[in-house]
C-alpha atoms as a PDB file:
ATOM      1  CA  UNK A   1    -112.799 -15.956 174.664  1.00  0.00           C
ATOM      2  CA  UNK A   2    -114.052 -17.770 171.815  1.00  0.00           C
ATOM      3  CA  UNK A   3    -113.705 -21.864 172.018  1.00  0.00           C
ATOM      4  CA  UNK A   4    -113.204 -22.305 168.503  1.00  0.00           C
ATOM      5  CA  UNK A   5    -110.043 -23.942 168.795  1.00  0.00           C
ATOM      6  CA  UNK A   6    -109.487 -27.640 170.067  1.00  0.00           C
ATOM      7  CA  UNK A   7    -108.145 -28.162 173.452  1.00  0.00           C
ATOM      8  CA  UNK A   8    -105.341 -29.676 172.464  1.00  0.00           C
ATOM      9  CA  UNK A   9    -104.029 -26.296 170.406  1.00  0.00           C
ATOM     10  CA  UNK A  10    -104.908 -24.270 173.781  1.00  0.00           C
ATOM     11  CA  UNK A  11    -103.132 -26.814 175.476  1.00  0.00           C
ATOM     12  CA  UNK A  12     -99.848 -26.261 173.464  1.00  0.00           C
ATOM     13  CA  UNK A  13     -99.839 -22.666 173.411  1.00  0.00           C
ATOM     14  CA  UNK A  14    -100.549 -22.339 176.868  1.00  0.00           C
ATOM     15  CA  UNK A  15     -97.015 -24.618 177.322  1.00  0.00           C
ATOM     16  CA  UNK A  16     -95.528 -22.214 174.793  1.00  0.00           C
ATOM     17  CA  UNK A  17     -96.226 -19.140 177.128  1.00  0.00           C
ATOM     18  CA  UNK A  18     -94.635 -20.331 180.112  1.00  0.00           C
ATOM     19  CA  UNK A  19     -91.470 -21.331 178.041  1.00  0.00           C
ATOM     20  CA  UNK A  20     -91.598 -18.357 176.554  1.00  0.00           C
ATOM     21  CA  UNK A  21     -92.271 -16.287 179.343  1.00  0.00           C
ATOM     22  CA  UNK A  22     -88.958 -18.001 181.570  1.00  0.00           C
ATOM     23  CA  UNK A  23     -87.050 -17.007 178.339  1.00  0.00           C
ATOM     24  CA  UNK A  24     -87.847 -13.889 178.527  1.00  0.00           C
ATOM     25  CA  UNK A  25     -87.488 -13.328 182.106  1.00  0.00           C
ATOM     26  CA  UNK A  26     -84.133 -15.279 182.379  1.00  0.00           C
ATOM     27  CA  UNK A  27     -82.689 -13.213 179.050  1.00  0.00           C
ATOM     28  CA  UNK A  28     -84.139  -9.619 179.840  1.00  0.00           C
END
């Protein structure tokens, strides 16, 4: 993976993943 991004973004998208992944396993 390329580390062109700052940690902080990874960070925050990693957080949105697991929210978004509980969403979608709680509303399939």
């Amino acid at each position: 993976m390329e580390n062109h991004l700052p940690a902080a973004v990874e960070l925050c998208a990693r957080e949105l993943r697991q929210v978004g992944d509980k969403l979608y396993w709680r509303y399939k």
